[in-house]
C-alpha atoms as a PDB file:
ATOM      1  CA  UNK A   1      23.280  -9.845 -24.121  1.00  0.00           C
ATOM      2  CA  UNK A   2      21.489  -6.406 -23.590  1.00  0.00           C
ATOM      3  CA  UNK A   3      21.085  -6.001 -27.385  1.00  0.00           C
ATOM      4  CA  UNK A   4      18.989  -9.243 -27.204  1.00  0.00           C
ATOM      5  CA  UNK A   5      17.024  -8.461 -24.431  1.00  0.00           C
ATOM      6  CA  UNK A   6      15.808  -5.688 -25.689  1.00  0.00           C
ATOM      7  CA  UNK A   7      15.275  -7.406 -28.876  1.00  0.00           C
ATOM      8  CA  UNK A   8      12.999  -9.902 -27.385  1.00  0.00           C
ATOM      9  CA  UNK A   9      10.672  -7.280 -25.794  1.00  0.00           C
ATOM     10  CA  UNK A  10      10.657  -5.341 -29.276  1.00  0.00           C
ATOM     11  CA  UNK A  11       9.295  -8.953 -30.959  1.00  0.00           C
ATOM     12  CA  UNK A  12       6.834  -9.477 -28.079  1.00  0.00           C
ATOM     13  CA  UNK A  13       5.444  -5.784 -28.136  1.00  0.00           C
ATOM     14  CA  UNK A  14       5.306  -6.326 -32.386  1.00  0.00           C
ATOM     15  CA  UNK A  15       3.487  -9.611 -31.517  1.00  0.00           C
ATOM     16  CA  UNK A  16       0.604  -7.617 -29.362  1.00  0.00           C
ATOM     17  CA  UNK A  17       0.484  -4.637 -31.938  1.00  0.00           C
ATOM     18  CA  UNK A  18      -0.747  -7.410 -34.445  1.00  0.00           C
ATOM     19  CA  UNK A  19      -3.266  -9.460 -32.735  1.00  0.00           C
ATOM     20  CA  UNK A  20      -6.454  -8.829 -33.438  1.00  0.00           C
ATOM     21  CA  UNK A  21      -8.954 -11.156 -31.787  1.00  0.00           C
ATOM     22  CA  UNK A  22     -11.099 -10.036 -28.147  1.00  0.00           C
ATOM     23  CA  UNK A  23     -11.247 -12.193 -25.269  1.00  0.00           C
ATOM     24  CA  UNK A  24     -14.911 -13.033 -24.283  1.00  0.00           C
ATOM     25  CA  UNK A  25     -15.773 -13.649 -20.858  1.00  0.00           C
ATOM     26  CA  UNK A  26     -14.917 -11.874 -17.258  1.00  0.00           C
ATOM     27  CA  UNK A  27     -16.790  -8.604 -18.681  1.00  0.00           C
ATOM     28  CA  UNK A  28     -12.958  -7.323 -20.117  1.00  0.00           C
ATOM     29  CA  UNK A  29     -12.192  -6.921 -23.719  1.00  0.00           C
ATOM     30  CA  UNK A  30      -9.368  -7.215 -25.951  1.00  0.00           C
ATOM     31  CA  UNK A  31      -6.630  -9.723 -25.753  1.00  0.00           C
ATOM     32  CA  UNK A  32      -3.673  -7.480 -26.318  1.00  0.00           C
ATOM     33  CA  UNK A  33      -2.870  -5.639 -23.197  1.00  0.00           C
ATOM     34  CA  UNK A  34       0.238  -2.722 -22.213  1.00  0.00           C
ATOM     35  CA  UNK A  35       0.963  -0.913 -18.635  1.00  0.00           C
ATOM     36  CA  UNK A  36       3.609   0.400 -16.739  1.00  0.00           C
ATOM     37  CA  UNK A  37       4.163  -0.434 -13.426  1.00  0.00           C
ATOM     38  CA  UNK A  38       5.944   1.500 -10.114  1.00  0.00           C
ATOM     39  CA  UNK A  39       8.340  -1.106  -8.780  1.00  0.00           C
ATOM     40  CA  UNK A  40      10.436  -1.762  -5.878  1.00  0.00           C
ATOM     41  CA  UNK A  41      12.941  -4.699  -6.318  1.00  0.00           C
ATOM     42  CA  UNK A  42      15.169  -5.744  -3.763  1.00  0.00           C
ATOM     43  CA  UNK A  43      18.268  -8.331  -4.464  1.00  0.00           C
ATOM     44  CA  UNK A  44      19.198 -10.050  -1.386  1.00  0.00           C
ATOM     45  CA  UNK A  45      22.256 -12.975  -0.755  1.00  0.00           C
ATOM     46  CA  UNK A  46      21.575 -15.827   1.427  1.00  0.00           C
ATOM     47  CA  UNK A  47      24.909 -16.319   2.656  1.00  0.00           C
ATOM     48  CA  UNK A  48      25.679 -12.635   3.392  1.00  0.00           C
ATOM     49  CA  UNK A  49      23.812  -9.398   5.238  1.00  0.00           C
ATOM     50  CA  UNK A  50      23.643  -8.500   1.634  1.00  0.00           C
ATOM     51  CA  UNK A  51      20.161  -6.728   1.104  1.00  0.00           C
ATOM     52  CA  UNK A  52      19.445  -3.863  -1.033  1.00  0.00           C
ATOM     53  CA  UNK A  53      16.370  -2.355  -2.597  1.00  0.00           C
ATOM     54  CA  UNK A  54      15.852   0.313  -5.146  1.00  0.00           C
ATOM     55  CA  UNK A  55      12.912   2.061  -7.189  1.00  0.00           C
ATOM     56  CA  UNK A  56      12.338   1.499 -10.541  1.00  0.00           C
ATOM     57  CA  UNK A  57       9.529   1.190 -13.561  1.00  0.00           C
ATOM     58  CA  UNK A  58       8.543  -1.742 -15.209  1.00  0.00           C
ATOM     59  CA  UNK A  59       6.743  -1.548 -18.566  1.00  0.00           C
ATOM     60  CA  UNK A  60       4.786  -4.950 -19.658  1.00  0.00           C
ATOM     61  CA  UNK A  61       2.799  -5.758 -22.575  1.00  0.00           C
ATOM     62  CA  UNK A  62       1.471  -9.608 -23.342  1.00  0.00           C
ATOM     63  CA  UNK A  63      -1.413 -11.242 -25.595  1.00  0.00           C
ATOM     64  CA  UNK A  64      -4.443 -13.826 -24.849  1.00  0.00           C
ATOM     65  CA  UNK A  65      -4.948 -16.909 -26.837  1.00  0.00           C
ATOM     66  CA  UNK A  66      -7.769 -16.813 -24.524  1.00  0.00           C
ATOM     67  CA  UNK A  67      -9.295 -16.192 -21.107  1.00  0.00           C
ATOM     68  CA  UNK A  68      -6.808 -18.375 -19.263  1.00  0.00           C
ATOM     69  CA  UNK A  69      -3.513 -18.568 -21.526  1.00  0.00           C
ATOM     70  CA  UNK A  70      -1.263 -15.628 -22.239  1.00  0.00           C
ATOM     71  CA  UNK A  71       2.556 -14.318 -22.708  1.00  0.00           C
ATOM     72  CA  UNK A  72       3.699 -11.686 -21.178  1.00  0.00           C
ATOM     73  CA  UNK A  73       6.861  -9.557 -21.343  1.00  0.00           C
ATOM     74  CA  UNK A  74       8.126  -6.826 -18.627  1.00  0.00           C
ATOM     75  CA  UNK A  75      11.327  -5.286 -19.340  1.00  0.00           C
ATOM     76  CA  UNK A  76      12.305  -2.423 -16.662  1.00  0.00           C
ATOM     77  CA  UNK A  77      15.014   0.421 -15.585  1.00  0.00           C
ATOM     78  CA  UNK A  78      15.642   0.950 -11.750  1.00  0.00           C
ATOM     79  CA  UNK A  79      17.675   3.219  -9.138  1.00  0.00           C
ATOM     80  CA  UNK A  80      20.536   2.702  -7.335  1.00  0.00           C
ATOM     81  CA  UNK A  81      21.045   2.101  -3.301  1.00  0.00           C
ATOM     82  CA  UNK A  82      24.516   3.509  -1.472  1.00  0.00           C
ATOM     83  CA  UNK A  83      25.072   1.519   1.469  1.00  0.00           C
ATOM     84  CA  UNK A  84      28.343   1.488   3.335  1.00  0.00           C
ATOM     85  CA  UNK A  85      29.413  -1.771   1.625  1.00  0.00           C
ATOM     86  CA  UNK A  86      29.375   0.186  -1.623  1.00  0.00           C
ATOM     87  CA  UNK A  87      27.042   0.919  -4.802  1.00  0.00           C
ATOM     88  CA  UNK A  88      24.221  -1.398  -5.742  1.00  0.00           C
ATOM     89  CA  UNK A  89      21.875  -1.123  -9.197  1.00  0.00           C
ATOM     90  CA  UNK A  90      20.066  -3.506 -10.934  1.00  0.00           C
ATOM     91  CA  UNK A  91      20.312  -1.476 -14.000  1.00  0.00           C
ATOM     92  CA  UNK A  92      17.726  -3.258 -16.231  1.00  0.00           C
ATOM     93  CA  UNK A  93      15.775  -6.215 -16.564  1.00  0.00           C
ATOM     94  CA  UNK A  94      13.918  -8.232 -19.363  1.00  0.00           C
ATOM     95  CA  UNK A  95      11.410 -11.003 -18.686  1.00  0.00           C
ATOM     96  CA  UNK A  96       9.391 -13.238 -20.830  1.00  0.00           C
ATOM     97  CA  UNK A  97       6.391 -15.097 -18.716  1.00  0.00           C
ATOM     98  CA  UNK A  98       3.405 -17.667 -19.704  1.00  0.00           C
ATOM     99  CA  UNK A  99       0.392 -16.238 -17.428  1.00  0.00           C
ATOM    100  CA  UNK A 100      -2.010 -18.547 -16.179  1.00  0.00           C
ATOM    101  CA  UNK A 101      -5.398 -15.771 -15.393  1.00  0.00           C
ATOM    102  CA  UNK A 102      -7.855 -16.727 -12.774  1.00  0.00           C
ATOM    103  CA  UNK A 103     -11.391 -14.503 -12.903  1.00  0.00           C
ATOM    104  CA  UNK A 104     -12.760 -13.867  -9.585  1.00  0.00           C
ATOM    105  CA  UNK A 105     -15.629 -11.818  -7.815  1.00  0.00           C
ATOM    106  CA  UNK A 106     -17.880 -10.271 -10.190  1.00  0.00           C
ATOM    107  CA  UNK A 107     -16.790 -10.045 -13.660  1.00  0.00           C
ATOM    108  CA  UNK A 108     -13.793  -7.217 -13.101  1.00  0.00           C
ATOM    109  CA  UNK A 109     -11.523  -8.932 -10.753  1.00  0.00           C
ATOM    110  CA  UNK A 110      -8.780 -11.352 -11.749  1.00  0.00           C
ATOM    111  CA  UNK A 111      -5.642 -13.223 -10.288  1.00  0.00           C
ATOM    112  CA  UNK A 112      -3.059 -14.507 -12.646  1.00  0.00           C
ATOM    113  CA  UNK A 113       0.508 -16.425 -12.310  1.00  0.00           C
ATOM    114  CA  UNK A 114       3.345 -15.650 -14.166  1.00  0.00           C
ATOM    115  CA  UNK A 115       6.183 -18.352 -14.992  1.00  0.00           C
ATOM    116  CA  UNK A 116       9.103 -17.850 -16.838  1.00  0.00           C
ATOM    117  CA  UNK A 117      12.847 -16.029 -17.440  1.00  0.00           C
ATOM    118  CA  UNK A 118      14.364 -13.517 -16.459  1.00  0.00           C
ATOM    119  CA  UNK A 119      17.627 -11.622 -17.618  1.00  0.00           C
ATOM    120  CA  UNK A 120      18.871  -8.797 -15.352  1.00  0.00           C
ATOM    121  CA  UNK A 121      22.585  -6.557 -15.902  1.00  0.00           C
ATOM    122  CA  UNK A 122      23.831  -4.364 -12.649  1.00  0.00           C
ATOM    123  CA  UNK A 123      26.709  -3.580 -10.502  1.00  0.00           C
ATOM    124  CA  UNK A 124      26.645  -5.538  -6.812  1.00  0.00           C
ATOM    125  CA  UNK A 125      29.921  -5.001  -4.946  1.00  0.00           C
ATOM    126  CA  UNK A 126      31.976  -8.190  -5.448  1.00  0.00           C
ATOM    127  CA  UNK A 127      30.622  -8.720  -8.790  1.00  0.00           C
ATOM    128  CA  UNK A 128      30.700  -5.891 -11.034  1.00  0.00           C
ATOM    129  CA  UNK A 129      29.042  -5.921 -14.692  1.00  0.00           C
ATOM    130  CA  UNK A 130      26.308  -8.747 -13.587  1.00  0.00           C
ATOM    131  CA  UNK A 131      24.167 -10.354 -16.749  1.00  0.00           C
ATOM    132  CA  UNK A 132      22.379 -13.143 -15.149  1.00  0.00           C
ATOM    133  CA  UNK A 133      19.289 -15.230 -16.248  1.00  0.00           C
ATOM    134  CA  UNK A 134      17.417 -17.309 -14.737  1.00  0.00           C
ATOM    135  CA  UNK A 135      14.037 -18.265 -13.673  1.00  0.00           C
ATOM    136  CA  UNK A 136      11.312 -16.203 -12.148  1.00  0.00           C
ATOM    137  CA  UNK A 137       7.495 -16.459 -11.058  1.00  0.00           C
ATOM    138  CA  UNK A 138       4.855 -14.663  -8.900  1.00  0.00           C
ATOM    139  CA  UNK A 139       1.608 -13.557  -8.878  1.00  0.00           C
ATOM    140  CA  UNK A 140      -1.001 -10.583  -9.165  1.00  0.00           C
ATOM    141  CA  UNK A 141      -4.368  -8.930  -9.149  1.00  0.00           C
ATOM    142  CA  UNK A 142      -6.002  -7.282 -11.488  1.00  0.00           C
ATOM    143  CA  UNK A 143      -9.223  -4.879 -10.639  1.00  0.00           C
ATOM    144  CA  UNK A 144     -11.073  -3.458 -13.634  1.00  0.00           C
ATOM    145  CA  UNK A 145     -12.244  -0.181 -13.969  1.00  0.00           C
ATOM    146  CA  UNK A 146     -13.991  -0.652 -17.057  1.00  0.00           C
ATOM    147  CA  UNK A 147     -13.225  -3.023 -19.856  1.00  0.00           C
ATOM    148  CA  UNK A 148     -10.016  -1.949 -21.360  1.00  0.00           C
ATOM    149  CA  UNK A 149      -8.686  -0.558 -18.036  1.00  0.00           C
ATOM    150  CA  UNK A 150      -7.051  -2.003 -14.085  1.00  0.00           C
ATOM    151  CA  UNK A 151      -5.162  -1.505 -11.602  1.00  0.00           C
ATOM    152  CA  UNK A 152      -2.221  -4.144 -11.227  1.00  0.00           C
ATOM    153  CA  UNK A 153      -0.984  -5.299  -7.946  1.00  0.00           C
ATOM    154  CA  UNK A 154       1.717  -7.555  -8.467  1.00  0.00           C
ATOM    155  CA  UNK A 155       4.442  -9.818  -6.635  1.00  0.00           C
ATOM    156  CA  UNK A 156       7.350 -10.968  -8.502  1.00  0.00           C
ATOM    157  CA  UNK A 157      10.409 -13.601  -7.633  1.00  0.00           C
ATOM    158  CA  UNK A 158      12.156 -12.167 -11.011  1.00  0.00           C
ATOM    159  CA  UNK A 159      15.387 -14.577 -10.424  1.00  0.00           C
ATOM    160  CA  UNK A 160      17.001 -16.822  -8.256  1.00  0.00           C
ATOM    161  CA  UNK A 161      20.255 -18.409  -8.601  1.00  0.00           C
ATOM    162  CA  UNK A 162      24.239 -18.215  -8.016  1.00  0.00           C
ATOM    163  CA  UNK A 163      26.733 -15.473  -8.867  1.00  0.00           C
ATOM    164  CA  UNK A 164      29.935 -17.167  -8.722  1.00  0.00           C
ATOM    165  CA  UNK A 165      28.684 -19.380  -5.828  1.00  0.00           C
ATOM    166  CA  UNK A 166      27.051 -16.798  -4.431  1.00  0.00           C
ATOM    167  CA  UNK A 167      22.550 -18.097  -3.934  1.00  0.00           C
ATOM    168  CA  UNK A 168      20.773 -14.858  -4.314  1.00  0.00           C
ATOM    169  CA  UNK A 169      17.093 -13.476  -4.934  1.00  0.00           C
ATOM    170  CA  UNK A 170      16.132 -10.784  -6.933  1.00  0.00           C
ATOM    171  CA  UNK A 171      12.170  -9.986  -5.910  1.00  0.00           C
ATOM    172  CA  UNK A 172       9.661  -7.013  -6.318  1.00  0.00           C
ATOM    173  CA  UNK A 173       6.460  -5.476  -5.081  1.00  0.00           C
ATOM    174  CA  UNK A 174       4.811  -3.387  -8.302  1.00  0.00           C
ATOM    175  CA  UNK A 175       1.573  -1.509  -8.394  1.00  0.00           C
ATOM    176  CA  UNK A 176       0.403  -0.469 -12.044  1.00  0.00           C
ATOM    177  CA  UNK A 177      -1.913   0.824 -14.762  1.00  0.00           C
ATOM    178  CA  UNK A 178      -3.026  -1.904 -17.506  1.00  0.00           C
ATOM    179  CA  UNK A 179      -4.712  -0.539 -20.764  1.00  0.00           C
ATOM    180  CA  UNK A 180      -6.307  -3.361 -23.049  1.00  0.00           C
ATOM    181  CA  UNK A 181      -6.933  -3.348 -26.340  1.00  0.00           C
END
């Protein structure tokens, strides 16, 4: 499952390479975008004290059909967290999104939604070797510098779901650097 994972982000980052076509509108240009994120998620069990939260990076690239409608993929690599009840990691995830963009304030500011799936491998005590997928959304802000550059604040629900009866949540804060083009 990690060999097509990584798969799918090599097709979607292919796909952006070789678009060619600018957005117009909001004062930002080009429809193809990439960035890297700093990101914090933290996997937490609803029926347990189990709570643990690492850092990781989170690399994303997507394409515009046009100033509302894109795709977007994140795949990312994260830390691990010792707690008494043993070793946690969420060792990588993959996630393919449609993003719904929002322009605001001016013409450099815009909020977007992301809805989609994500697939996420790591090691919580109880359940070792964990390849899960499931569904994930949130939300984020984008603040232009210029045209082909922002900063990225985003919030991200990247699953939720069961683990052998087990509900969890796997969520993240991110702040980033977007380059368009």
């Amino acid at each position: 499952m990690k060999y097509l994972s990584v798969a799918v982000g090599c097709l979607l980052l292919s796909a952006v390479v070789q678009a060619e076509e600018t957005v117009q509108g909001a004062g930002i240009e080009g429809h193809r975008y990439l960035g890297a994120m700093i990101s914090s998620p933290q996997y937490k069990e609803d029926d347990s004290n189990v709570d643990f939260r690492s850092a990781g990076l989170l690399v994303r690239g997507g394409i515009e059909f046009n100033e509302v409608l894109a795709v977007e993929g994140h795949f990312g690599i994260f830390g691990e967290d010792v707690t008494d009840d043993g070793s946690y990691q969420i060792e990588y995830l993959a996630s393919i999104y449609a993003r719904g963009n929002l322009p605001l304030i001016g013409q450099r500011i815009r909020l977007y939604g992301l809805g989609g799936l994500t697939h996420f491998s790591g090691n919580v005590p109880g359940f070792r070797n964990v390849d899960e997928t499931a569904i994930g959304y949130g939300v984020g802000i984008e603040l232009y510098g210029n045209e082909h550059t922002a900063l990225t604040l985003e919030w991200l629900r990247h699953a939720v779901g069961d683990i052998r009866n087990v509900d969890y949540t796997l969520e993240s804060a991110s702040l980033g650097l977007l380059y368009r083009f």
